[in-house]
C-alpha atoms as a PDB file:
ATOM      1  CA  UNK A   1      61.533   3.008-145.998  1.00  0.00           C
ATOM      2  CA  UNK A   2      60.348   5.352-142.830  1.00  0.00           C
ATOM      3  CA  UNK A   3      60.344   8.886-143.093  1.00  0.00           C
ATOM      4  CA  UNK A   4      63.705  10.678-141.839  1.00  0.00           C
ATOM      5  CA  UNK A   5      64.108  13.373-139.211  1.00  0.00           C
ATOM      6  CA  UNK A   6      66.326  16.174-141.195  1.00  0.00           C
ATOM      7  CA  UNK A   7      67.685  19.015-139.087  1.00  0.00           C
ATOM      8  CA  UNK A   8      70.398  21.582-139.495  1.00  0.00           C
ATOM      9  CA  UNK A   9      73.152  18.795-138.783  1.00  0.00           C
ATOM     10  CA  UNK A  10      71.992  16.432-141.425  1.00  0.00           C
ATOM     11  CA  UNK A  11      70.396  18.624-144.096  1.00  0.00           C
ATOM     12  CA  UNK A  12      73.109  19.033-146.343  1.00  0.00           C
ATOM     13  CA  UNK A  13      74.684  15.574-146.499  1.00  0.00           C
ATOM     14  CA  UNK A  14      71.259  14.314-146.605  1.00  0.00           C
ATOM     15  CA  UNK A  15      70.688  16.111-149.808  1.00  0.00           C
ATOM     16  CA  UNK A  16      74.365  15.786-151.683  1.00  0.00           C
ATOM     17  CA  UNK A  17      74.920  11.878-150.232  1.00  0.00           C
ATOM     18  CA  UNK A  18      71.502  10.573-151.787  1.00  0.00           C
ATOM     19  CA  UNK A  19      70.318  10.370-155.622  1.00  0.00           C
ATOM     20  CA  UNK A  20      66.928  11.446-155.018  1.00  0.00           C
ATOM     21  CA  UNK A  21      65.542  12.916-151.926  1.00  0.00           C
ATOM     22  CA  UNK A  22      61.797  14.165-150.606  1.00  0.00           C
ATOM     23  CA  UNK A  23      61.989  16.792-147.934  1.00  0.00           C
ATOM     24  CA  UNK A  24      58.144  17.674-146.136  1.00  0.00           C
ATOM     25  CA  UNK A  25      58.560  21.354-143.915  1.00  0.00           C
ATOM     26  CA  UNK A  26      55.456  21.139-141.603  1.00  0.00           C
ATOM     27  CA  UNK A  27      54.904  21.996-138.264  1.00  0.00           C
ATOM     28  CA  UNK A  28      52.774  20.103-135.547  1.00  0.00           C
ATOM     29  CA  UNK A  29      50.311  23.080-135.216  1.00  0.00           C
ATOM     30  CA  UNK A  30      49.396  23.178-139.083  1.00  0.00           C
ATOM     31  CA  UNK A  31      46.159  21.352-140.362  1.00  0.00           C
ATOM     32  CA  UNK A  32      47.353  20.886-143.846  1.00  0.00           C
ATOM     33  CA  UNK A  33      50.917  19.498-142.970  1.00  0.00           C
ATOM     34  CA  UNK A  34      48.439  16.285-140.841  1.00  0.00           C
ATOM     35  CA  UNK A  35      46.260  15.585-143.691  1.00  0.00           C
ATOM     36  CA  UNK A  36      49.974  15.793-145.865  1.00  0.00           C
ATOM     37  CA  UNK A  37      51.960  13.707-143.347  1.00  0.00           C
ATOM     38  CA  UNK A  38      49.801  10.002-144.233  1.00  0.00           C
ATOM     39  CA  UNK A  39      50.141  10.590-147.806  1.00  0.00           C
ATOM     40  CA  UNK A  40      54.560  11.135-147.511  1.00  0.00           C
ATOM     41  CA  UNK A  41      54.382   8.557-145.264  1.00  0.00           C
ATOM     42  CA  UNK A  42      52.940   6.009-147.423  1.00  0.00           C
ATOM     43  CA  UNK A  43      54.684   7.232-150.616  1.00  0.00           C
ATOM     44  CA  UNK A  44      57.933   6.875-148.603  1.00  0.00           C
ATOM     45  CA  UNK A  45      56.745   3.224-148.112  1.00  0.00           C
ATOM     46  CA  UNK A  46      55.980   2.654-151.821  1.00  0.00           C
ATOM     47  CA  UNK A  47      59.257   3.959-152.964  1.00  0.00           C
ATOM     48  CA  UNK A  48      62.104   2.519-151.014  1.00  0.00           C
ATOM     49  CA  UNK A  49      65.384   3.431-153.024  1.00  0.00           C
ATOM     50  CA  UNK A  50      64.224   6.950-152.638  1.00  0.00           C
ATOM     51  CA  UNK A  51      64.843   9.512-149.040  1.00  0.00           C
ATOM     52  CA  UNK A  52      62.218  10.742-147.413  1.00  0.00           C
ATOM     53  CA  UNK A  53      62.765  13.627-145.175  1.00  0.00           C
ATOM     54  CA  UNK A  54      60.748  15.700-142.801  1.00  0.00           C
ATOM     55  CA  UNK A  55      61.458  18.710-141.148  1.00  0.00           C
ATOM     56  CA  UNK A  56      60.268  20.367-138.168  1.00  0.00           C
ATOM     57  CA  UNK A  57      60.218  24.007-139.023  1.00  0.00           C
ATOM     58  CA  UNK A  58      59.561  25.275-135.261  1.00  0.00           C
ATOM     59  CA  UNK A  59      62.643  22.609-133.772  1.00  0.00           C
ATOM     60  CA  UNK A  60      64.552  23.668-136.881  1.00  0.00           C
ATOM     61  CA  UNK A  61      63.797  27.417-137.325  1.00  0.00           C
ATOM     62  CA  UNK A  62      67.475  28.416-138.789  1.00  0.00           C
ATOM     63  CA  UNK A  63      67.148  25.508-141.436  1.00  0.00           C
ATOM     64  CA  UNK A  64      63.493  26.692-142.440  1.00  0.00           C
ATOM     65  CA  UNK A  65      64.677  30.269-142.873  1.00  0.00           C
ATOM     66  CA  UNK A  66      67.482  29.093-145.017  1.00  0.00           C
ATOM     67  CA  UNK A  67      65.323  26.938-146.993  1.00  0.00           C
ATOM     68  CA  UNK A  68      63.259  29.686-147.730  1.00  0.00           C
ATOM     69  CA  UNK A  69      59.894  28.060-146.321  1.00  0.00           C
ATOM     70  CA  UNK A  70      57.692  30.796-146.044  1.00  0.00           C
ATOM     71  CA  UNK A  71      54.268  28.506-145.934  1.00  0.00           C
ATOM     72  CA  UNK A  72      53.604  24.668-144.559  1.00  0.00           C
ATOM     73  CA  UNK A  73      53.903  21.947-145.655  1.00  0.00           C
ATOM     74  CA  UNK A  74      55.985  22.938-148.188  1.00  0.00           C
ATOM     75  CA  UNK A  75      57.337  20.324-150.141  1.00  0.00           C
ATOM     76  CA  UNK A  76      61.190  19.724-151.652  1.00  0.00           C
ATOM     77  CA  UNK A  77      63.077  18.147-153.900  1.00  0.00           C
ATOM     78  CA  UNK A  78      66.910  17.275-154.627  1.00  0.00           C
ATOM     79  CA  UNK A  79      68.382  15.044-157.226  1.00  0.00           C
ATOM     80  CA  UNK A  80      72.034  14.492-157.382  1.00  0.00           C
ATOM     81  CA  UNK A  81      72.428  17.575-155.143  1.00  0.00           C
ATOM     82  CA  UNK A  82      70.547  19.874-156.584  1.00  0.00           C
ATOM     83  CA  UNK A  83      67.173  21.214-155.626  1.00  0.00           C
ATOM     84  CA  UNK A  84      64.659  20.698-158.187  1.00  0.00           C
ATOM     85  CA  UNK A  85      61.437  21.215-157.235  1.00  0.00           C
ATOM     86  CA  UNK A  86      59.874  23.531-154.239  1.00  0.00           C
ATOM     87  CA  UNK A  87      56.335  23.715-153.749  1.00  0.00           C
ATOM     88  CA  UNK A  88      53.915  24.878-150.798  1.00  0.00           C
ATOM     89  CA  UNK A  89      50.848  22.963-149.892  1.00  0.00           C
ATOM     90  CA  UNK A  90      49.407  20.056-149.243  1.00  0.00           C
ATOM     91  CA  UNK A  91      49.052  17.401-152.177  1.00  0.00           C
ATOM     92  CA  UNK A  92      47.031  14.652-153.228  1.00  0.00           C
ATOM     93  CA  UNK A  93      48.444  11.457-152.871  1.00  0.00           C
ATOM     94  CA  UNK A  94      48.185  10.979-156.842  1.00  0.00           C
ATOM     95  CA  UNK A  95      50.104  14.477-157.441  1.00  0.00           C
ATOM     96  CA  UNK A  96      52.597  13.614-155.180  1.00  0.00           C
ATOM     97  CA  UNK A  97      52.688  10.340-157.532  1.00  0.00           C
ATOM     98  CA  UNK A  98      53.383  12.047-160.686  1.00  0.00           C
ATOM     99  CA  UNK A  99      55.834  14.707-159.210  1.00  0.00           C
ATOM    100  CA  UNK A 100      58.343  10.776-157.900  1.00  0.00           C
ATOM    101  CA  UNK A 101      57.772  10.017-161.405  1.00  0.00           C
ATOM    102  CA  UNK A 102      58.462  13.382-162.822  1.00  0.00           C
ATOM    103  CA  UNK A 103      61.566  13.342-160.680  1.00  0.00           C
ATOM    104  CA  UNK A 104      63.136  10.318-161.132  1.00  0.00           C
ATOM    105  CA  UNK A 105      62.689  11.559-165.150  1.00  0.00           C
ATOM    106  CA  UNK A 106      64.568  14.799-164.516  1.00  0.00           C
ATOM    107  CA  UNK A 107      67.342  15.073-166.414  1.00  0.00           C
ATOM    108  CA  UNK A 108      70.390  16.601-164.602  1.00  0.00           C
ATOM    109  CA  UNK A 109      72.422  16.068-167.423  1.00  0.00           C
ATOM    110  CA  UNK A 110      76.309  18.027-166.306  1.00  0.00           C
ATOM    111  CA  UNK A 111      77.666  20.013-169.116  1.00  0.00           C
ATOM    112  CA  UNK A 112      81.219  20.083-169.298  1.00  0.00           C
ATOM    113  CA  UNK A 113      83.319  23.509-170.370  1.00  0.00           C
ATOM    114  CA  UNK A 114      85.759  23.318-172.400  1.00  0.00           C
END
């Protein structure tokens, strides 16, 4: 599967209307997001039932700010909803590996009250 354009309109039901979900915040201008962008891009390819999302933090400035991105690329991730995992910097294509894997092991067990 391609990589998807998130923005302010499709952020959230991105996020709660998929199980898993990879978000990249780069900006054209930033050397680290390039040498970033090939390795999502081919991950994205390798796993298909997972989202992969990038954002455009100077085209989507109010979403950034929300996010809290404070450094690019900075990488996200949401299961069932919930954000999981927020990291800056650029990663090797096997650390991006293990983080899917770690992911799609995460445990988002719901507790009920009683």
């Amino acid at each position: 599967m391609a990589t998807t354009t998130i923005t302010s309109e499709n952020f959230e039901q991105t996020i709660s209307g998929n199980d898993l979900v990879l978000i990249d915040f780069w900006a054209t201008w930033c050397g680290p997001c390039k040498a970033f962008g090939p390795i999502f891009d081919k991950a994205s390819q390798e796993n298909t039932d997972i989202v992969f999302g990038k954002v455009d933090i100077d085209q989507n400035q109010d979403l950034a700010a929300a996010a809290g991105i404070q450094a690019v690329p900075t990488l996200m991730i949401a299961k069932q909803g919930q954000i999981i995992f927020k990291q800056a910097g650029a990663l090797r294509a096997s650390d991006l590996d293990d983080l899917i894997q770690q992911a799609r092991q995460a445990d988002m067990g719901v507790t009920s009250e009683t």
